[in-house]
N, C-alpha and C. Protein backbone atom coordinates (compact mmCIF):
# COMPACT_ATOMS: atom_id res chain seq x y z
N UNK A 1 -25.63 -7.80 -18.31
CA UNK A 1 -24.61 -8.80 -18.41
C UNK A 1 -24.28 -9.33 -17.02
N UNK A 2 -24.66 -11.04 -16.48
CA UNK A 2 -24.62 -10.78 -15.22
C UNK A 2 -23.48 -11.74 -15.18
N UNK A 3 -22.62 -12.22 -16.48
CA UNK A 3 -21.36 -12.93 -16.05
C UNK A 3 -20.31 -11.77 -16.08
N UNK A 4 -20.35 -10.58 -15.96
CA UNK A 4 -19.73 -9.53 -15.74
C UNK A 4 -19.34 -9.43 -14.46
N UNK A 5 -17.89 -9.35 -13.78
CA UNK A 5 -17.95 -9.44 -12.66
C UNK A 5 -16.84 -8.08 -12.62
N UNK A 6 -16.91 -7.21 -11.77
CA UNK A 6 -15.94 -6.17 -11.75
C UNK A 6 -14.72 -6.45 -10.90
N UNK A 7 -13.60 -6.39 -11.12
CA UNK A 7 -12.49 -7.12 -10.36
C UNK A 7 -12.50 -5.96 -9.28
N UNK A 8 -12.87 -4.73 -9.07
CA UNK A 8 -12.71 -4.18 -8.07
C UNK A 8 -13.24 -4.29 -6.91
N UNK A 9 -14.49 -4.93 -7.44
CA UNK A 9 -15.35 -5.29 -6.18
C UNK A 9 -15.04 -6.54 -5.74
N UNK A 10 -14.49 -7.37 -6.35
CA UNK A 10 -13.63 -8.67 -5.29
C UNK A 10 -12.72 -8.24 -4.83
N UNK A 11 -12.02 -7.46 -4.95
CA UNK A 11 -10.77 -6.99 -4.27
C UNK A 11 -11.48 -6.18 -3.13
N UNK A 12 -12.38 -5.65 -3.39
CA UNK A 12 -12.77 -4.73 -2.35
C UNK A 12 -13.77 -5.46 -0.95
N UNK A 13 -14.46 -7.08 -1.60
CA UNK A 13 -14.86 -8.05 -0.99
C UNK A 13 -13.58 -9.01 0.22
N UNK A 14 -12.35 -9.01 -0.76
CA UNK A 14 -11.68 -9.36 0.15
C UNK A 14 -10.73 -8.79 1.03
N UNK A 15 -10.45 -7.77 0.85
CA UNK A 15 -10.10 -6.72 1.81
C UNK A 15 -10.84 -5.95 2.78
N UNK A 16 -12.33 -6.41 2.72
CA UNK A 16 -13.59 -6.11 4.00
C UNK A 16 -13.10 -7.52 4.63
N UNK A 17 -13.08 -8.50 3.88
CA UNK A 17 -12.68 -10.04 4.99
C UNK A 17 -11.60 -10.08 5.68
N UNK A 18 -10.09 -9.78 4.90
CA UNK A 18 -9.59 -9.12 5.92
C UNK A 18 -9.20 -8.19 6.95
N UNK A 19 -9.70 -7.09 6.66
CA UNK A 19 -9.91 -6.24 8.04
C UNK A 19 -10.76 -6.51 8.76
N UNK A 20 -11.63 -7.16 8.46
CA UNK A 20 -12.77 -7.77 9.84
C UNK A 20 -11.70 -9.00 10.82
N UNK A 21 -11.01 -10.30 10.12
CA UNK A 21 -9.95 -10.82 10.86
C UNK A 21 -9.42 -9.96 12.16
N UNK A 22 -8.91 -8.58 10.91
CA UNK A 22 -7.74 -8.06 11.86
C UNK A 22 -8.73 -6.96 13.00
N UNK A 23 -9.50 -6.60 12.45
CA UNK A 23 -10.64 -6.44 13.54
C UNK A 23 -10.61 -6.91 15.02
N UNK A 24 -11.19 -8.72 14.83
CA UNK A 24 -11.30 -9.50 15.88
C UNK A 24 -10.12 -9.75 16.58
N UNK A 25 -9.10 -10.09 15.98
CA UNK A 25 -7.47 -10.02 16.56
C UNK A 25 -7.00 -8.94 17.36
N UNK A 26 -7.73 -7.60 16.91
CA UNK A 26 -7.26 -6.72 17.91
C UNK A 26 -7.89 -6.47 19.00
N UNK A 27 -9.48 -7.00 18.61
CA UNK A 27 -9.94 -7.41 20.48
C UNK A 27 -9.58 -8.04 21.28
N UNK A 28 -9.44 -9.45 20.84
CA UNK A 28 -8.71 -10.08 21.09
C UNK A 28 -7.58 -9.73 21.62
N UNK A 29 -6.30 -8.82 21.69
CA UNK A 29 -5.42 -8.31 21.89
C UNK A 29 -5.53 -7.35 22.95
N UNK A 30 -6.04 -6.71 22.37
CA UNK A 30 -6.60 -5.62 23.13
C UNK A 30 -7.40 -5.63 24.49
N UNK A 31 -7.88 -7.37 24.83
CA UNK A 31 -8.93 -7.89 26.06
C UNK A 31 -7.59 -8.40 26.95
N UNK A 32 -6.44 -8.87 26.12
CA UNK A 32 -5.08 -9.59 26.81
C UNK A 32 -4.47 -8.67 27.60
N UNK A 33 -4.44 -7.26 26.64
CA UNK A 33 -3.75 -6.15 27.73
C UNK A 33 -4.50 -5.68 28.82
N UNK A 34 -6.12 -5.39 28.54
CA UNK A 34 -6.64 -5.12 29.64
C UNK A 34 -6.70 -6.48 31.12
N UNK A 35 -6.54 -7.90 30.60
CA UNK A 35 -6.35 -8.44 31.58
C UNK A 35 -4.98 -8.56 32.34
N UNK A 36 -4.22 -7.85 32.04
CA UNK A 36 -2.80 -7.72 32.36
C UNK A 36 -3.01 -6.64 33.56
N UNK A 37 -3.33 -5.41 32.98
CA UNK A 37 -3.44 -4.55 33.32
C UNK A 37 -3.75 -4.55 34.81
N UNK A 38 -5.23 -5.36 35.28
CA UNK A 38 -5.91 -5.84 36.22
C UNK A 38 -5.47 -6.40 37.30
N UNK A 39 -4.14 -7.68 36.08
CA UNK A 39 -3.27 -7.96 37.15
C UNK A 39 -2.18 -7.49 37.88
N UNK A 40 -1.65 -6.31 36.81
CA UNK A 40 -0.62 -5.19 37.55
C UNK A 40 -1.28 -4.59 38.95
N UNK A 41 -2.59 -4.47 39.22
CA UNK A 41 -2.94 -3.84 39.77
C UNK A 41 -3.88 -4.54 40.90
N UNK A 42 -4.07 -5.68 40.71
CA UNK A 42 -3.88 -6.60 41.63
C UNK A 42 -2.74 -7.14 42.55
N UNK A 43 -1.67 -7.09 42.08
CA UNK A 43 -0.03 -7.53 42.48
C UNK A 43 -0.11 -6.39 43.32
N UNK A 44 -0.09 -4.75 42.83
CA UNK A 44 -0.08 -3.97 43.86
C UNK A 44 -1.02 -3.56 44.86
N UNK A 45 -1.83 -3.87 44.97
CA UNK A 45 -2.60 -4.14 46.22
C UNK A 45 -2.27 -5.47 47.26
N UNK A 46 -1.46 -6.42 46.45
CA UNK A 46 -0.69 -7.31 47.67
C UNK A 46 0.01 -6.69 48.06
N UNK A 47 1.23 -5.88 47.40
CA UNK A 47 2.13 -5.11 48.23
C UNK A 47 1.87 -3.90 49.35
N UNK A 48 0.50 -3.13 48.77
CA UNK A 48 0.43 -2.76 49.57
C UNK A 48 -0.16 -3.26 50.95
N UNK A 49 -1.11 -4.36 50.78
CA UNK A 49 -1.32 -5.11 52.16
C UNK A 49 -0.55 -5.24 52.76
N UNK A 50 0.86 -6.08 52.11
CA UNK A 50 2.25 -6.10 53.19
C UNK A 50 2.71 -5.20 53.92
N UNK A 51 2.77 -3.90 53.07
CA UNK A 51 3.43 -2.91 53.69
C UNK A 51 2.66 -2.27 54.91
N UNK A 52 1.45 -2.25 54.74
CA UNK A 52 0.71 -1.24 55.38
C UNK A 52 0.45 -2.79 57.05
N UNK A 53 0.83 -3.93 56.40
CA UNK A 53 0.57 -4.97 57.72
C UNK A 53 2.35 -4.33 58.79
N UNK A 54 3.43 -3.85 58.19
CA UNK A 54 4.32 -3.35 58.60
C UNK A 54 3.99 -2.42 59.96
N UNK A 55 2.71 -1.50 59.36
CA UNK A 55 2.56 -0.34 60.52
C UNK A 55 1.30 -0.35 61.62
N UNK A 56 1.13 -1.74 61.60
CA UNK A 56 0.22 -2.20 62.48
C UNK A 56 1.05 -2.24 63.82
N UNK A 57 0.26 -2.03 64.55
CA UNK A 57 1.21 -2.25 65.97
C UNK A 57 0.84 -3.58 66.64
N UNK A 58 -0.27 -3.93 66.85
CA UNK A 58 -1.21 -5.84 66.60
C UNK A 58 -0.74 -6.51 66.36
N UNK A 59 -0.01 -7.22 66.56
CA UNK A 59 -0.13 -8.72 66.07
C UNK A 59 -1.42 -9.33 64.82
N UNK A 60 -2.00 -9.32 65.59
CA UNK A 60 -3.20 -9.91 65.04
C UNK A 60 -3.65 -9.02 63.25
N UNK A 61 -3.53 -7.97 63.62
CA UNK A 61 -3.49 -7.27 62.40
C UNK A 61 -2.65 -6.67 61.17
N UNK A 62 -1.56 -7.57 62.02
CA UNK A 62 -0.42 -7.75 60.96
C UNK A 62 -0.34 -8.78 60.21
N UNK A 63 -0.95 -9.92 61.03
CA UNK A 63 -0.88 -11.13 60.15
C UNK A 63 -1.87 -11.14 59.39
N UNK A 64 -3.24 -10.65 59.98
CA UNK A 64 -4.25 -10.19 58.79
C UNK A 64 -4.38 -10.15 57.71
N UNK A 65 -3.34 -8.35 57.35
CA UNK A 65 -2.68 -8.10 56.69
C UNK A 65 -2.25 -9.06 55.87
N UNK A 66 -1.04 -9.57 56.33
CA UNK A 66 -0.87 -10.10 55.65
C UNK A 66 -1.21 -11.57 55.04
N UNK A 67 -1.78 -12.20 56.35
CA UNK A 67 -3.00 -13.22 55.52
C UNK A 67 -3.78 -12.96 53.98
N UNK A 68 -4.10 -11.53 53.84
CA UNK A 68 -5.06 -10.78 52.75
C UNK A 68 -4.22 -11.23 51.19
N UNK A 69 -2.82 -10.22 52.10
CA UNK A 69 -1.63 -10.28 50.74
C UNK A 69 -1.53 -11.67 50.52
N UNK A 70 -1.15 -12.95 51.41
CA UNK A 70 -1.32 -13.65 50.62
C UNK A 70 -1.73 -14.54 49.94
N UNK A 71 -2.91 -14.69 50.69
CA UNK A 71 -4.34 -15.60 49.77
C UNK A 71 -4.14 -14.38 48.61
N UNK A 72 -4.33 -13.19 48.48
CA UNK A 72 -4.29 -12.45 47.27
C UNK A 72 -3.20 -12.83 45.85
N UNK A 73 -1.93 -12.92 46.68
CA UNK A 73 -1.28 -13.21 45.67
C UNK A 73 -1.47 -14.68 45.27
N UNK A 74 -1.28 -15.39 45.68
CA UNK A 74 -1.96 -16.92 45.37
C UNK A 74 -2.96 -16.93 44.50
N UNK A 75 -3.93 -16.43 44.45
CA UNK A 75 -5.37 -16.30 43.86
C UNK A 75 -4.52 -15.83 42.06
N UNK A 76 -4.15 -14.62 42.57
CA UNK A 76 -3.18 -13.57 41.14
C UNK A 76 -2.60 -14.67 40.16
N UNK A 77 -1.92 -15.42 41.28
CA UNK A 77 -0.80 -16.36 40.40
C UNK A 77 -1.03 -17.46 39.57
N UNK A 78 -2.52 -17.77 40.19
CA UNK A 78 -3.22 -18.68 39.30
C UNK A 78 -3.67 -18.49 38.72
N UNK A 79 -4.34 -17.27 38.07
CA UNK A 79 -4.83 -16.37 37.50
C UNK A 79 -3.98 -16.15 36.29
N UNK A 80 -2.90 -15.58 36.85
CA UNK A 80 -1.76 -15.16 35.62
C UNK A 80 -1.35 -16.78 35.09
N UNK A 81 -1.44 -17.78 35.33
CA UNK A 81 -0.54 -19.06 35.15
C UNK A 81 -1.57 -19.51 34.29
N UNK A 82 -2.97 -19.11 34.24
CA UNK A 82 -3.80 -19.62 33.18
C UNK A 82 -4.15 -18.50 32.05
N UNK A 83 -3.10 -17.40 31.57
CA UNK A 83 -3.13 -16.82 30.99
C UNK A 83 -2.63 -17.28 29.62
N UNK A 84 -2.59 -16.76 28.48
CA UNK A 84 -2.15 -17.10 27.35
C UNK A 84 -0.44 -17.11 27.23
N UNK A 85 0.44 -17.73 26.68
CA UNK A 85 1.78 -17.52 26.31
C UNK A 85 1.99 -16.49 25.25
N UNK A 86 2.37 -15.69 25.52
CA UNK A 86 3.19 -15.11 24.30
C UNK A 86 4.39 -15.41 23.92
N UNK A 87 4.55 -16.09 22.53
CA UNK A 87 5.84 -17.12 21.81
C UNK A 87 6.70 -15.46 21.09
């Protein structure tokens, strides 16, 4: 009988379609936090450039320093500013 259709197996057809969605959504999600993450840890490596340009005794290697930090943060900020919104 092949107009026999078992209702369990459409239910079970569309509940593989949606967990595959929610699948991709959580990579998706899941790629947002790791690029966050990157940037937490980018931000603190500007700070620490600053700080550590503090215990320079140089001139020259203070501004370095902090030349690094802040082309770094600049770079970060554009970075984060082309990130997604969360509403």
């Amino acid at each position: 009988m092949e107009e026999y259709v078992i209702p369990e197996s459409v239910q079970a057809g569309d509940a593989d379609r949606k967990a595959d969605r929610k699948f991709v959504q959580a990579l998706r999600n899941n790629q947002r936090g790791d690029n966050y993450t990157v940037l937490t840890i980018g931000f603190a490596s500007v700070l620490f450039f600053a700080a550590l340009s503090e215990r320079m005794r140089r001139r020259s290697a203070q501004w370095a320093l902090l030349g690094i930090g802040g082309v770094g943060f600049v770079l970060l900020a554009v970075i984060l500013a082309t990130f997604p919104k969360m509403i």
